[in-house]
N, C-alpha and C. Protein backbone atom coordinates (compact mmCIF):
# COMPACT_ATOMS: atom_id res chain seq x y z
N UNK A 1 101.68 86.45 67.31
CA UNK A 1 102.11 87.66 66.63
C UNK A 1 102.88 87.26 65.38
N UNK A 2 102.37 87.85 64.37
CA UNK A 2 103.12 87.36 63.33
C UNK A 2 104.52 87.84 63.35
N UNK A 3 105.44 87.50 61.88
CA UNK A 3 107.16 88.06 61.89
C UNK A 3 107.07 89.21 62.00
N UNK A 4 106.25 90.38 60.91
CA UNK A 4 106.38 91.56 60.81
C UNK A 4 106.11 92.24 61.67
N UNK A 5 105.30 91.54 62.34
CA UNK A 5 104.39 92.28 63.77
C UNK A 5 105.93 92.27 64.93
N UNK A 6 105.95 91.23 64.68
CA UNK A 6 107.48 91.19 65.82
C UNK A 6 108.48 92.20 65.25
N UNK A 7 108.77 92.22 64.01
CA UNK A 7 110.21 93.29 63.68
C UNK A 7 109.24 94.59 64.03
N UNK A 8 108.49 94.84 63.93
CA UNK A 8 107.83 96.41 63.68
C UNK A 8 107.71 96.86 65.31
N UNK A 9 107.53 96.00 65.79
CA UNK A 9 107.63 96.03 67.41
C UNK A 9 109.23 96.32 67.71
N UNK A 10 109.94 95.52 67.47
CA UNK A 10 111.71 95.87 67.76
C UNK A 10 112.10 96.60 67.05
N UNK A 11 111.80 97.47 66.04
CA UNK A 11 112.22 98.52 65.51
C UNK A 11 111.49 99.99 66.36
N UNK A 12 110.27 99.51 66.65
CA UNK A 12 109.73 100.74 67.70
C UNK A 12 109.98 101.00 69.01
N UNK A 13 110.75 99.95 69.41
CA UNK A 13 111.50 99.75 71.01
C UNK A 13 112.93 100.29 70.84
N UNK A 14 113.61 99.67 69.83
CA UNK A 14 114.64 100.33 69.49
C UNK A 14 114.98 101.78 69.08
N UNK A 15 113.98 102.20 68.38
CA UNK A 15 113.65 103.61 68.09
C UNK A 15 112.91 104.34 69.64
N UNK A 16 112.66 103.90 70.53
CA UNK A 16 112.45 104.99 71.81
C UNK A 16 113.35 104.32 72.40
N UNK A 17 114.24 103.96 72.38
CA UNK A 17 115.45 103.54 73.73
C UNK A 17 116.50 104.73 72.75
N UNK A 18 116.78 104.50 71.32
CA UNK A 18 117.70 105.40 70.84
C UNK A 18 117.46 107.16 70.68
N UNK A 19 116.13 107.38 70.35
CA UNK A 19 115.62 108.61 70.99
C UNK A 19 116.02 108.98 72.20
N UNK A 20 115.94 108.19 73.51
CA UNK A 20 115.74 108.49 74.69
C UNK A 20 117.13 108.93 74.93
N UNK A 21 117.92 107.75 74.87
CA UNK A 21 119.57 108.25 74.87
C UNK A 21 120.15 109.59 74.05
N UNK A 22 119.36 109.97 73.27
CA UNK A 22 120.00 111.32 72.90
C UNK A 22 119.64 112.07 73.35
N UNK A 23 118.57 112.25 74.45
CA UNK A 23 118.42 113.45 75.58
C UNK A 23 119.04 113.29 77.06
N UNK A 24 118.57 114.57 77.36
CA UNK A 24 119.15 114.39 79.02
C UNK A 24 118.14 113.53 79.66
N UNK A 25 118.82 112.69 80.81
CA UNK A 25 119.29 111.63 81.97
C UNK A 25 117.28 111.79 81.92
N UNK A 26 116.62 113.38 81.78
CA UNK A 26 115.41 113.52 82.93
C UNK A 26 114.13 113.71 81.48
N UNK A 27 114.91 113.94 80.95
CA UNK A 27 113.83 114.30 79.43
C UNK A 27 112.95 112.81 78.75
N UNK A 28 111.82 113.02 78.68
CA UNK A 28 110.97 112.05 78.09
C UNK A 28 110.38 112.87 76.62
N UNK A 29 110.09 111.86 75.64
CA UNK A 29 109.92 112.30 74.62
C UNK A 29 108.04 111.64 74.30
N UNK A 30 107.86 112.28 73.47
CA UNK A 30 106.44 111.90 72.91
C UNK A 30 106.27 110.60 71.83
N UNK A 31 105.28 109.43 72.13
CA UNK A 31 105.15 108.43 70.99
C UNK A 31 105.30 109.01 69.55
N UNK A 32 104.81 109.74 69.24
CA UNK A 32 104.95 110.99 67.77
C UNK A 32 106.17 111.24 67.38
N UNK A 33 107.24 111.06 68.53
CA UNK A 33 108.55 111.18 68.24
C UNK A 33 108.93 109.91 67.12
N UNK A 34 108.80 108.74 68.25
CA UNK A 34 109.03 107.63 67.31
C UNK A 34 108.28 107.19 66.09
N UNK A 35 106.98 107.50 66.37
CA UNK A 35 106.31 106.81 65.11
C UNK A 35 106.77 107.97 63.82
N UNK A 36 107.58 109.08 63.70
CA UNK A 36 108.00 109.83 63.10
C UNK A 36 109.51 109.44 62.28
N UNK A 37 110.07 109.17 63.53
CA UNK A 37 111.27 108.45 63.43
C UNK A 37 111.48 106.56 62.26
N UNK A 38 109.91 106.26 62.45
CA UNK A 38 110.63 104.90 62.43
C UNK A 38 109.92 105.13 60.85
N UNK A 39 108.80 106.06 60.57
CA UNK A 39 107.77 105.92 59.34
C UNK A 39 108.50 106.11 58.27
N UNK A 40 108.91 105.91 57.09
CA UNK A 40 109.51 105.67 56.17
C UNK A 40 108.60 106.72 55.12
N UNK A 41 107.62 107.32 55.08
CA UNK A 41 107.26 108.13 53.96
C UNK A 41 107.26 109.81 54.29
N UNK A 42 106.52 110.38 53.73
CA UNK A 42 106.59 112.39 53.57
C UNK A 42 105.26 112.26 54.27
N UNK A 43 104.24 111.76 54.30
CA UNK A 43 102.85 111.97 54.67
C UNK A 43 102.69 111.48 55.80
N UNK A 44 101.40 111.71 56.37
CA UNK A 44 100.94 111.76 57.82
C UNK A 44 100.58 109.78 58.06
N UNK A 45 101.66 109.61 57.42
CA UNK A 45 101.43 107.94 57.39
C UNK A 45 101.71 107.05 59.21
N UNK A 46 102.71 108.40 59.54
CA UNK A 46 103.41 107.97 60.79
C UNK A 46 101.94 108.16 61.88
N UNK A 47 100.93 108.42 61.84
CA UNK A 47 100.08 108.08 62.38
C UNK A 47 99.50 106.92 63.07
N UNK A 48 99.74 106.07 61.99
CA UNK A 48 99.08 104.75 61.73
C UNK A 48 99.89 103.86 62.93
N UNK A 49 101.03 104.55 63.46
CA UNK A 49 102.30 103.88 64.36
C UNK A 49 101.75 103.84 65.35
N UNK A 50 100.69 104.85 65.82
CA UNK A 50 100.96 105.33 67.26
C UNK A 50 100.41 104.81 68.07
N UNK A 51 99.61 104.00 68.29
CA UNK A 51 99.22 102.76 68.91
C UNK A 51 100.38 101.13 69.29
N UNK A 52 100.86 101.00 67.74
CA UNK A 52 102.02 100.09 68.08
C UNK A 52 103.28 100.90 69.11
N UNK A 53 103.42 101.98 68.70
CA UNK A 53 104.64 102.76 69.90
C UNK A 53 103.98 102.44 70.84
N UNK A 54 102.48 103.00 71.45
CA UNK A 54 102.20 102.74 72.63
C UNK A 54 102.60 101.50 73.35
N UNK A 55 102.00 100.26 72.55
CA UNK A 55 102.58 98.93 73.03
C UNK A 55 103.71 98.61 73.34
N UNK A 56 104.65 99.44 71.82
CA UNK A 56 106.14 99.22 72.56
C UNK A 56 106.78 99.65 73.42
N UNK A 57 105.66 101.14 74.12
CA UNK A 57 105.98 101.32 74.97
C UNK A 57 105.93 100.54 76.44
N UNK A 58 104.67 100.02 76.29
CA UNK A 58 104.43 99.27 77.53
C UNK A 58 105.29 98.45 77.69
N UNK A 59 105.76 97.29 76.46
CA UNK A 59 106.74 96.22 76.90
C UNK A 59 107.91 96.85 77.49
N UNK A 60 108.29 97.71 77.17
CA UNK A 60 109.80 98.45 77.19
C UNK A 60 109.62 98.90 79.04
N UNK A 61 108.20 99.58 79.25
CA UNK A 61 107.66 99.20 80.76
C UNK A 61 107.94 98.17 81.28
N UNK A 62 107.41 96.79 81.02
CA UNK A 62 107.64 95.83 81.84
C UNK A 62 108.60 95.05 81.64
N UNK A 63 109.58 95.44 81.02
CA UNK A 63 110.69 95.31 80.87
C UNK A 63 111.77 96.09 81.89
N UNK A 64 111.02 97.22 82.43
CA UNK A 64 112.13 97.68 83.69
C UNK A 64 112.40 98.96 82.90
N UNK A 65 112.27 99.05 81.29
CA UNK A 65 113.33 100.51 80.85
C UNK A 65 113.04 101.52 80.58
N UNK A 66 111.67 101.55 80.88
CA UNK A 66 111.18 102.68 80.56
C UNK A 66 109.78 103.16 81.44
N UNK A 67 109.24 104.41 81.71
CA UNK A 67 108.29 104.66 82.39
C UNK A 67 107.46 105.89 81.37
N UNK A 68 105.91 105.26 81.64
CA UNK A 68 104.66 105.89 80.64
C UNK A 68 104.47 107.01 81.95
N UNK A 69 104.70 108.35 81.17
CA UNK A 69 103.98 109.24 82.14
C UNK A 69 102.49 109.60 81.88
N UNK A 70 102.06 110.78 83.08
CA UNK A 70 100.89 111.36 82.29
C UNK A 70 101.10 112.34 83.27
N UNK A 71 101.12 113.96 83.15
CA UNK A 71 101.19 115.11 84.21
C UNK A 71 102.88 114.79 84.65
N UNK A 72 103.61 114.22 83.72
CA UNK A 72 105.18 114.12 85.14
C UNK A 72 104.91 113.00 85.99
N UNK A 73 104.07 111.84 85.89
CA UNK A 73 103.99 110.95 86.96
C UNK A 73 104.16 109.64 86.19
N UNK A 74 104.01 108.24 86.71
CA UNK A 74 103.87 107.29 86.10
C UNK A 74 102.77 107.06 86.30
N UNK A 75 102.79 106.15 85.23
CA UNK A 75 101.15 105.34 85.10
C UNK A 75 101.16 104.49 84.56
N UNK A 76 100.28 103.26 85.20
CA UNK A 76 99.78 102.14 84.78
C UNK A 76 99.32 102.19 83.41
N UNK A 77 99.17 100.45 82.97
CA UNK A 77 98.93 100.80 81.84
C UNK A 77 97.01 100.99 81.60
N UNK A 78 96.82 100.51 83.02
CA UNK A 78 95.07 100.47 82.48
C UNK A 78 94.67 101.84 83.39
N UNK A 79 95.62 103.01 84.00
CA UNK A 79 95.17 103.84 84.15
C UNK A 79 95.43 105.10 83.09
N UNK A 80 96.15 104.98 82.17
CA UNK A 80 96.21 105.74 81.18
C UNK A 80 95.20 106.14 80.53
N UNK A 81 95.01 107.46 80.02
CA UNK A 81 93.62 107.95 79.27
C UNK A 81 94.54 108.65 78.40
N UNK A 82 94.13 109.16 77.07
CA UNK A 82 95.23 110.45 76.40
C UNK A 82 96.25 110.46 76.34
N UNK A 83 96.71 111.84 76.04
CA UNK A 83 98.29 111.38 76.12
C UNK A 83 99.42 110.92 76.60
N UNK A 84 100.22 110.74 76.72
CA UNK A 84 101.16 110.25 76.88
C UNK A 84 102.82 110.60 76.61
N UNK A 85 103.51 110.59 77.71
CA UNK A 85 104.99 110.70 76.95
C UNK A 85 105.84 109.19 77.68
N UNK A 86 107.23 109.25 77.63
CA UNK A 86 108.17 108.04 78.27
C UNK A 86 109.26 108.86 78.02
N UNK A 87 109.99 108.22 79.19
CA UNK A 87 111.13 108.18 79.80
C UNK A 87 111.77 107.55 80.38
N UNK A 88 113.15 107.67 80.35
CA UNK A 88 114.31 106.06 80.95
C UNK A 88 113.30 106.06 82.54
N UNK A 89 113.44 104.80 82.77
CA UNK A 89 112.61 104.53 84.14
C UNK A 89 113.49 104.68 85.23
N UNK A 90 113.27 105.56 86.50
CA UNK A 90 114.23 105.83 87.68
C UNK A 90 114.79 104.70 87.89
N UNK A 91 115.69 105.20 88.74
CA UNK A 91 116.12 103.70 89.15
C UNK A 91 116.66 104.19 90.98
């Protein structure tokens, strides 16, 4: 993975752990959140994110801190289809 690939990754992990903490304990937010959050222009550029959020979502998964829903449930990462939200992972 190149450098940028690595910061753009820790800026998108960092950006859904700091999202997450500004809701309640049970609230999960949408990848669209962050790739919104982290995109730097006026245009539908934050698009282009939403695949890398996904990933950062997953690490942030197997990392313990977070859980990929789909319907209110968790999910794997190779059972995922569509959308998607996350949330702090139970504990």
């Amino acid at each position: 993975m190149a450098e940028t690939d690595r910061q753009l990754a820790q800026q998108l992990e960092t950006a859904i752990t700091s999202l997450l903490e500004r809701r309640s304990d049970t609230a999960s937010i949408c990848p669209s959140d962050v790739a919104r959050e982290v995109y730097q222009g006026d245009d539908e550029g934050w698009r282009g994110l939403m695949e890398p959020v996904r990933q950062a979502a997953w690490h942030l998964v197997a990392a313990g801190k977070v859980e990929v829903t789909q319907g209110g449930r968790p999910v794997a990462q190779h059972e995922a289809r569509g959308p998607i939200r996350i949330r702090r992972a139970r504990r």
